[in-house]
Structures are given as C-alpha cells and as structure tokens.
Protein backbone atom coordinates (compact mmCIF):
# COMPACT_ATOMS: atom_id res chain seq x y z
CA UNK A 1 4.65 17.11 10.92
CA UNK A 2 8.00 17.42 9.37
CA UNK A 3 10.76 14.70 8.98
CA UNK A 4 12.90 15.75 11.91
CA UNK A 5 9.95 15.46 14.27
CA UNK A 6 9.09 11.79 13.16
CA UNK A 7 12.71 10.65 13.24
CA UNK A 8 12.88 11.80 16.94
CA UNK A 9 8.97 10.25 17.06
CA UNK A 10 10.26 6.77 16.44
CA UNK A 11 13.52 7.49 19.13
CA UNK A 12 10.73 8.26 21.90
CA UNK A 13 8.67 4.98 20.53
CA UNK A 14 12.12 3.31 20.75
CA UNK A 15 11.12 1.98 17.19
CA UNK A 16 14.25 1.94 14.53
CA UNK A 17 13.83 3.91 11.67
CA UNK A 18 16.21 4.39 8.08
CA UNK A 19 16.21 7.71 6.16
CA UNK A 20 16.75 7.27 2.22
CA UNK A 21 17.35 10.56 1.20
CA UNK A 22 17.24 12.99 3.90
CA UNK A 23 14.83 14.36 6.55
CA UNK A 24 13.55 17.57 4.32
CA UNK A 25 13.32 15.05 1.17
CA UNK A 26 13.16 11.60 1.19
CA UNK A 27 11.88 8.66 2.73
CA UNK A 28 11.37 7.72 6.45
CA UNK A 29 11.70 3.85 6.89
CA UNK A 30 9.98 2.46 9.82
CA UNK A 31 11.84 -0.99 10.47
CA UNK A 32 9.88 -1.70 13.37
CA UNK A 33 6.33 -0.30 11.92
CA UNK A 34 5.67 -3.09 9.52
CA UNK A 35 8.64 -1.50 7.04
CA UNK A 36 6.18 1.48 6.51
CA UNK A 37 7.38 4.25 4.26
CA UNK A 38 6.70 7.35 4.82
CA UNK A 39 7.81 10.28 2.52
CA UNK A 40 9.18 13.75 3.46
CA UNK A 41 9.30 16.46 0.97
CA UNK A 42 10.44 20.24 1.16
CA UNK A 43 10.41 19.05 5.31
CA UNK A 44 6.82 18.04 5.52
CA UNK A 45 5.53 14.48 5.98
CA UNK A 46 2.99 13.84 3.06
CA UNK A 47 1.56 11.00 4.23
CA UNK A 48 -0.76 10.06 7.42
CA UNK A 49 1.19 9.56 10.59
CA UNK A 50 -0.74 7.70 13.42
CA UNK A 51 1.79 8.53 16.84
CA UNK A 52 -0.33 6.47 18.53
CA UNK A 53 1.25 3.39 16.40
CA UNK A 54 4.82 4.77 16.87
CA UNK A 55 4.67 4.88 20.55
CA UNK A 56 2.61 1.99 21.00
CA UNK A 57 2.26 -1.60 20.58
CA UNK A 58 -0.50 -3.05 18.35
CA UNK A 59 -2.40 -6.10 20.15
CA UNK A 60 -5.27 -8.25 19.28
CA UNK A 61 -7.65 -6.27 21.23
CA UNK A 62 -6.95 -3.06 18.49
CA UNK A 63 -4.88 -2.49 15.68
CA UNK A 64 -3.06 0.51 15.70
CA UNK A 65 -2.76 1.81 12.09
CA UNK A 66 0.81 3.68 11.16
CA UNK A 67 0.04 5.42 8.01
CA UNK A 68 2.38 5.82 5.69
CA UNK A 69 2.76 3.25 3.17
CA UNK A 70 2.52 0.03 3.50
CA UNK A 71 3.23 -3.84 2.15
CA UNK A 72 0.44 -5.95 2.64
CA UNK A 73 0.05 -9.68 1.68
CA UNK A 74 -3.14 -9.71 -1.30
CA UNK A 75 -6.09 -11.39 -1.02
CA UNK A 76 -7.67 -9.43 2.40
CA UNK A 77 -10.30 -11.89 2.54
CA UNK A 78 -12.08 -14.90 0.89
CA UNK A 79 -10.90 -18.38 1.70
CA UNK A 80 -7.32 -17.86 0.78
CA UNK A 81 -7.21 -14.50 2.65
CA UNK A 82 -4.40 -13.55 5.31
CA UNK A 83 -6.44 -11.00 7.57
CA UNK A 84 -9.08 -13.80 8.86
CA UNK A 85 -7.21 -17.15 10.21
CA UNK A 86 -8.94 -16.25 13.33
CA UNK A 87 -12.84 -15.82 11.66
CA UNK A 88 -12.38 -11.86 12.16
CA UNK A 89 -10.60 -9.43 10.43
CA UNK A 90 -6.94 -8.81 12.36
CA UNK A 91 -3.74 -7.74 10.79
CA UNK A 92 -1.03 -11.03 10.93
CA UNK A 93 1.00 -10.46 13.39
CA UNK A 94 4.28 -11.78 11.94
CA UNK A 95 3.85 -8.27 9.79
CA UNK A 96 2.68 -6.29 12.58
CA UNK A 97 5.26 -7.18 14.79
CA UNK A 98 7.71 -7.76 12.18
CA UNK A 99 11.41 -6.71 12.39
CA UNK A 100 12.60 -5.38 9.57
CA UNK A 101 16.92 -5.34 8.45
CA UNK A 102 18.37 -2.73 6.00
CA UNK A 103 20.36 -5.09 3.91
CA UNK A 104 21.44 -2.18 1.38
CA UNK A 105 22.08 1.39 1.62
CA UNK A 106 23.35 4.39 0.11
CA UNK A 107 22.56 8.21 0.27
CA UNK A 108 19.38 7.76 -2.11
CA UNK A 109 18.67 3.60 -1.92
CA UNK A 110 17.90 1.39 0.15
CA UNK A 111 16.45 -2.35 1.04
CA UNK A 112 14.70 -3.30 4.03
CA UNK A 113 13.36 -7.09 4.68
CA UNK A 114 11.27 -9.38 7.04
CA UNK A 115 10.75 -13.14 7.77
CA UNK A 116 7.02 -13.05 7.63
CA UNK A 117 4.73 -16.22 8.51
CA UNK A 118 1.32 -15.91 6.90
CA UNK A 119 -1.46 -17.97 7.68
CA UNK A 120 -4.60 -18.29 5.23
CA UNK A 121 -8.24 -18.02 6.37
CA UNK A 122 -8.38 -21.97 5.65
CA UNK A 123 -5.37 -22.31 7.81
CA UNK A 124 -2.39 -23.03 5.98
CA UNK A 125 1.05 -21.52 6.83
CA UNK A 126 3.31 -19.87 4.79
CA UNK A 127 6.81 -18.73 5.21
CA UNK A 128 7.84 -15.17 3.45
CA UNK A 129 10.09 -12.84 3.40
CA UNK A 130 9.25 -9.36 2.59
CA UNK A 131 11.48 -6.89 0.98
CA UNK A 132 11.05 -3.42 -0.20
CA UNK A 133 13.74 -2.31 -2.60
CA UNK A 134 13.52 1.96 -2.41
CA UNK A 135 14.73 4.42 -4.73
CA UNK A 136 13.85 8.14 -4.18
CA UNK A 137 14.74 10.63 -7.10
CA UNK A 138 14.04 14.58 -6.37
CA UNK A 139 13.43 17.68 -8.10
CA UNK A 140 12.53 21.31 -7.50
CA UNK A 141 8.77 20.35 -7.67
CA UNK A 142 8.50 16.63 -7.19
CA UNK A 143 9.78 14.08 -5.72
CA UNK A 144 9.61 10.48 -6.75
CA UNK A 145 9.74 6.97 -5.15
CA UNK A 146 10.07 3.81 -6.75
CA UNK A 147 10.16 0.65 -5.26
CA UNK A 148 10.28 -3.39 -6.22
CA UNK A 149 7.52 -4.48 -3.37
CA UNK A 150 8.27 -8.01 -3.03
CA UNK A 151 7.20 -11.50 -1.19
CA UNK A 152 9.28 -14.10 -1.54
CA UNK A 153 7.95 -17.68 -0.71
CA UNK A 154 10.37 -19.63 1.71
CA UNK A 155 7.92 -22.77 1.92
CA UNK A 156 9.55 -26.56 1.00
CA UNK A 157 6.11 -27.27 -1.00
CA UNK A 158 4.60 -26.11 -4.53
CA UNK A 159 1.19 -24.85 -3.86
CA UNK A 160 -1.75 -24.27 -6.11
CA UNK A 161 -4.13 -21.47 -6.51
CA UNK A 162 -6.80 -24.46 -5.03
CA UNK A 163 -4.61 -23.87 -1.74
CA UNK A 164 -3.06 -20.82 -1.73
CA UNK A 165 -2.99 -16.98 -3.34
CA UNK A 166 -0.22 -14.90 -2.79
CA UNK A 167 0.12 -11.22 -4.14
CA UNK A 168 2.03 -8.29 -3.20
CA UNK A 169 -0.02 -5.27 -2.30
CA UNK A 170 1.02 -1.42 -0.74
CA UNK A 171 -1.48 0.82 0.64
CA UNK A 172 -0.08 4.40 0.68
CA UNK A 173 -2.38 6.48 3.03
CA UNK A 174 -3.14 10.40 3.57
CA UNK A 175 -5.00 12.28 5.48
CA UNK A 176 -8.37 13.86 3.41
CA UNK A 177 -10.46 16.48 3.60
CA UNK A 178 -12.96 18.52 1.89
CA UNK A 179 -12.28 18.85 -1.87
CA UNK A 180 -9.64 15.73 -1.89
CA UNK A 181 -10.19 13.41 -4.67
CA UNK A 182 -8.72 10.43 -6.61
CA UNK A 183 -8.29 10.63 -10.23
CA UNK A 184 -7.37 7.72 -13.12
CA UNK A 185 -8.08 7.68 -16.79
CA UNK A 186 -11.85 7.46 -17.98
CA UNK A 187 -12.44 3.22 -19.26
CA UNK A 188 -15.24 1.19 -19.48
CA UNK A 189 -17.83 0.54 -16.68
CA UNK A 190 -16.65 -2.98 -16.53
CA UNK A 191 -13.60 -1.67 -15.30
CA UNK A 192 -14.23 -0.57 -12.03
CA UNK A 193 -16.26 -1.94 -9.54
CA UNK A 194 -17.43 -1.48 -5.90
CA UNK A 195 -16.13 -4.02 -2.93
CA UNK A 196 -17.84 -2.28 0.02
CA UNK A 197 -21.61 -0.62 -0.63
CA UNK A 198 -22.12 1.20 -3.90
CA UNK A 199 -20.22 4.32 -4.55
CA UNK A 200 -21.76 5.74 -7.46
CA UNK A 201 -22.70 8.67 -5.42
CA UNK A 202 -18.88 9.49 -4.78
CA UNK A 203 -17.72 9.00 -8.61
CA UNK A 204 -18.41 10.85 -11.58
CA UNK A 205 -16.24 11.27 -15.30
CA UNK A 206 -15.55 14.44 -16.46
CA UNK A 207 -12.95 15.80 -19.19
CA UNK A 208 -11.88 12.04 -19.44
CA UNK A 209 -11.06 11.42 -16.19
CA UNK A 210 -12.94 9.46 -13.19
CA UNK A 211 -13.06 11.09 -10.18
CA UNK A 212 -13.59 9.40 -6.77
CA UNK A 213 -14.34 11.77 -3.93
CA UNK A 214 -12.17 10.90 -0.99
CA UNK A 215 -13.58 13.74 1.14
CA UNK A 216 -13.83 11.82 4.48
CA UNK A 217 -18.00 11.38 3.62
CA UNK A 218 -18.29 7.35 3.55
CA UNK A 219 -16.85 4.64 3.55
CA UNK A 220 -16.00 3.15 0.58
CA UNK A 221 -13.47 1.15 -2.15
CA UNK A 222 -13.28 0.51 -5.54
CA UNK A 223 -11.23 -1.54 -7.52
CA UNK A 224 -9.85 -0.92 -10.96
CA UNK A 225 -8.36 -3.26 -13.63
CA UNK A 226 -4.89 -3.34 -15.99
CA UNK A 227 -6.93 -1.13 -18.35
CA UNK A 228 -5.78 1.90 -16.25
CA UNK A 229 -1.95 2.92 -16.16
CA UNK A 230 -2.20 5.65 -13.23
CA UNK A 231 -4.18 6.48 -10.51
CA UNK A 232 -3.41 10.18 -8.64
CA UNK A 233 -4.46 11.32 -5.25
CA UNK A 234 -5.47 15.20 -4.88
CA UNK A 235 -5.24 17.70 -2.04
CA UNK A 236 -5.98 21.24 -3.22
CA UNK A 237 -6.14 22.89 0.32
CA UNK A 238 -2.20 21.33 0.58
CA UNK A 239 -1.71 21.65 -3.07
CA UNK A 240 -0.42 18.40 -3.26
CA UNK A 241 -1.15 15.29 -6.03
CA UNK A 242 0.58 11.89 -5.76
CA UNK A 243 0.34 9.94 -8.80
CA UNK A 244 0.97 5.83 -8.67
CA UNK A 245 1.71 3.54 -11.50
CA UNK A 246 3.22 0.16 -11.77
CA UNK A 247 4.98 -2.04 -14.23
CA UNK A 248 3.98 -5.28 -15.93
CA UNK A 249 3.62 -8.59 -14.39
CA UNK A 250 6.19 -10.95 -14.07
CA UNK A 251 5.84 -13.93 -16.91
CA UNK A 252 2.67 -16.34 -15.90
CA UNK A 253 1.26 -14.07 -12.63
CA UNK A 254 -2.08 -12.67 -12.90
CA UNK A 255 -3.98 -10.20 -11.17
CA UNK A 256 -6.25 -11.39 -8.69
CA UNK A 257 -9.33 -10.66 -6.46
CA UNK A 258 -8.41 -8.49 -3.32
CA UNK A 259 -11.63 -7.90 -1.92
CA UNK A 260 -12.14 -8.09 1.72
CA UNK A 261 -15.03 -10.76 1.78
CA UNK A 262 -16.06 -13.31 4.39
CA UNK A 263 -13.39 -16.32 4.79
CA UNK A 264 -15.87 -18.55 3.78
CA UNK A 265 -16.13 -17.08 0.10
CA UNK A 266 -13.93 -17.87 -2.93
CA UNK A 267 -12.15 -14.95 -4.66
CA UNK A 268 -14.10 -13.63 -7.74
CA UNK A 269 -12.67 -13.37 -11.09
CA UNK A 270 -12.28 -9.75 -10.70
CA UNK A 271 -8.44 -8.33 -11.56
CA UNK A 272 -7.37 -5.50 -9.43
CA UNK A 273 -4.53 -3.55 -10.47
CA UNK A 274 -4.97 -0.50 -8.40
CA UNK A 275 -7.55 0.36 -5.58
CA UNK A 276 -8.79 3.70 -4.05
CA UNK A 277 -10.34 3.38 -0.40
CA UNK A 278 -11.99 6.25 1.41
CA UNK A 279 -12.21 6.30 5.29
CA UNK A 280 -14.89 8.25 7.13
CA UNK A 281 -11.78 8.99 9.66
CA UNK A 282 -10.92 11.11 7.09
CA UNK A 283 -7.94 9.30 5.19
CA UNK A 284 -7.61 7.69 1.46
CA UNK A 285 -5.35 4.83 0.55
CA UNK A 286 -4.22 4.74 -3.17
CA UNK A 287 -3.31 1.32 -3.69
CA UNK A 288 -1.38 -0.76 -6.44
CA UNK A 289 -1.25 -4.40 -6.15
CA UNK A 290 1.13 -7.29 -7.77
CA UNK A 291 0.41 -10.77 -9.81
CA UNK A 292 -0.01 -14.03 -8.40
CA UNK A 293 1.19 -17.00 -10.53
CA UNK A 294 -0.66 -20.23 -10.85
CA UNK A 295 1.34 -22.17 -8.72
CA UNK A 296 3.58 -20.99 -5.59
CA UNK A 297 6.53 -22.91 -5.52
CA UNK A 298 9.79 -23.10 -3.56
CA UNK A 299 11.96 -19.67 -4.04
CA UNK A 300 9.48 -18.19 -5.86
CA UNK A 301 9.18 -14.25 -5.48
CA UNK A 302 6.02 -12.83 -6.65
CA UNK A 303 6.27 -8.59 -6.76
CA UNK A 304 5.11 -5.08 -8.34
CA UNK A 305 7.48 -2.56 -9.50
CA UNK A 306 5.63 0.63 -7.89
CA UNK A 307 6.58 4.52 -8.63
CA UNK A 308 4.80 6.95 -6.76
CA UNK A 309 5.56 10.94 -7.73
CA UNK A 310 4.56 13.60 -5.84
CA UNK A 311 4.04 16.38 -6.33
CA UNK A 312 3.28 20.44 -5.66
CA UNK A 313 0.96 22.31 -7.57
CA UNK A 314 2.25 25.70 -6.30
CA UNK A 315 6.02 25.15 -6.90
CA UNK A 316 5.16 23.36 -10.36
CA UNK A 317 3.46 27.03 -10.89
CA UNK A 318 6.22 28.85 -10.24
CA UNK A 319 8.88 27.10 -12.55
C-alpha cells in the first residue's frame, strides 16, 4: 500500500487523518485510529495496515487491530493492568474510540492528543491525556521518527504504586514473513525473558547479536531490560530494517513489569525496556516502553523519548 492510498483509506472510513511530512515520506496520523502512526517511505507504507480497522468500528464483541504504531497504557495485565477491568482481555475503549486533536503542526512536526479514561483491573479510574509529540527527519536511505510518547495524569489524587502503575508503551507493528527477524545486542541470560510459553526455540546469539525469529511460526514475546540500547526489526525479502531506541528515564520512574498476566496477579520485578512479540497471523511488534514513578500524582506526565529509523538495505547499497 502506498501513502496516497491510505490517506484516501481513512476518507472512505470517514476517519481524520494528519500527514507529517508528506505522503511518499513521512508519517500518516490516524486521529481517529487510537493516534496510530503509520510511516510512509519512498511511497510505501512500512508498517501493517488492517482496512478492516479503518473502515470499521471496533466493539466489544472483536477488536479490530490498526497496525501501525501505537500508544498503549503499560502494565497489560496483573492487578494494576488496563486491558482487564472487565476479567477478559479488551482494549479500553476511551483509547479505542478516542478522538485525537493536532495541537501543533508544521511541514515536518507535529502533536496529536486525547482525553483518555483508564480503568485498572482492580477498578480504579484514571483520567489521562495522551500526546504524541512527532518529528520525522529523511534521507536518501532512511528515514527517521522520533517522538516524546506521553501520558499525562489529570486525576485530583496522588496515587501509589499499591494502587496504581502507569507507563507509557508503543507497539510498532509489521507484517512478517519467512526469514524476518528481530535483532538487539548480545547481554546476559538474565536479561531477557519469556512472558508467553518458552521461546528458546525461536532465539539464538550469533556474531554478538540475539536474534528472535519473527517468521509468523508461534506465538510468542520476550522482554528485554535497560541493559540493551537498540532493538531492530528485519525484512530481507523487502529489504527493510527498523531500528528502535529510547532515551533515559525521567528522574525517580522506573521500569516496570508489562506482562500480560491474569488480573488477579501482582506485577513481577521484571524491568522491560523494550519487547519483541511474534504473531502466528504473521506480524511482529517491536516495542519500547516508558518509566513509572513511585507515586502518580496530580499533573504528573510520565513518558519515553522513542526514535525509530528505518531503513533500506538496497538504497544504503547503492550510496
């Protein structure tokens, strides 16, 4: 798909969308897709695109996933988790339905933002706003996005990790296939770790690398710690790699436990910086995730600087 047929995908959905950039390079906003970001380079979309999402309406009776890239509230599940308020897994829909402004713009920035109620797996409500600060730099061969993912807390009372954990987390998706991988700096065992069924059969280090097989084969996700700086997603049949890092924490946040467990279950003391998720359906998420301070109060804005670069193996050849 390129970026003139998803701009005039959203027009049929009669969803708004913002361009940052342009059409043949750049980014594709979805203000009515959950603020969903979805990158264009050279003219082609590089990341998943669901139609089905654009044109339809998710419900409670199916969640219709966009693709693209995505800001998510962190943990997924656990007691203090915001996908299971209900006792199963559902998307909240104050971000699925969520109407997101531009409140900046220029040719190659913009900021998009949502009120966003959350409610926690042991029920308590809390008042957001969402806001995705964009920046997209280009070159002959790459093209990079950065963004401030942010969450700001609009709630009248200070909260404590014994009520409440709040992180900001974006899930950038693409379709896979045979040979597609996900590659971050060889570290200790320690620092990476299952949170589905094992995976060892999809990982392996070699030449100092990991690499996690995101071939579409099984379902799987692993999360890894502060100790790595990068993580990189590869498609050699569309000679494409995306590489994601992400800055340091704000003062007094820490990294918490994502992990999609059972609302009955505290977090663990795990410390997930990034995340790699493979989907039988044939799509990987490479995922970077924010801090969470020790106590939530009034105003308080917890967030991850994010750049993403991709880039094109041929072209990079050819210079």
């Amino acid at each position: 798909m390129n970026g003139t047929e998803l701009s005039a995908l959203f027009e049929k959905g009669g969803k708004r969308c913002h361009v940052i950039g342009s059409v043949e390079n750049g980014v594709i906003a979805g203000l009515d897709l959950e603020g969903r970001l979805f990158t264009v380079m050279h003219g082609t979309v590089m990341n998943k695109v669901n139609p089905a999402a654009i044109l339809g309406i998710t419900s409670r009776s199916a969640y219709l996933n966009p693709g693209g890239d995505g800001l998510w509230p962190a943990p997924e599940g656990t007691r203090f988790g915001y996908e299971y308020p209900t006792g199963a897994w559902r998307v909240p829909p104050g971000l699925s339905g969520a109407k997101f402004r531009l409140i900046e713009a220029s040719r190659t920035h913009g900021v998009i933002e949502a009120e966003v109620d959350l409610i926690n797996a042991s029920g308590l409500g809390i008042p957001t706003v969402f806001r995705r600060k964009i920046t997209v730099e280009t070159a002959e061969a790459t093209l990079v996005v950065k963004a401030i993912e942010s969450i700001e807390y609009i709630g009248s009372k200070t909260l404590s990790r014994k009520e409440c954990m709040l992180a900001p987390w974006t899930l950038c998706q693409f379709d896979s296939e045979a040979g597609c991988e996900v590659v971050f700096p060889e570290t200790r065992d320690s620092a990476v770790w299952d949170l589905y069924d094992p995976s060892s059969a999809k990982r392996y280090v070699k030449d100092g690398l990991w690499h996690a097989k995101t071939d579409g084969g099984a379902k799987y996700q692993i999360g890894i710690d502060k100790a790595v700086e990068w993580i990189e997603f590869r498609n050699p049949a569309k000679h494409l790699i995306v590489r994601r890092s992400s800055g340091k924490l704000p003062p007094r946040h820490e990294y918490i436990d994502i992990i999609d467990a059972p609302p009955d279950k505290m977090p663990s003391d795990k410390r997930t910086r990034f995340s790699v998720y493979s989907d039988p359906a044939y799509f990987t998420e490479i995922e970077a995730v924010g801090g969470c301070p020790e106590k939530l109060e009034p105003g308080m804005i917890v967030l991850v600087e994010v750049t993403t670069e991709y880039g094109n193996t041929e072209r990079k050849q050819e210079e």
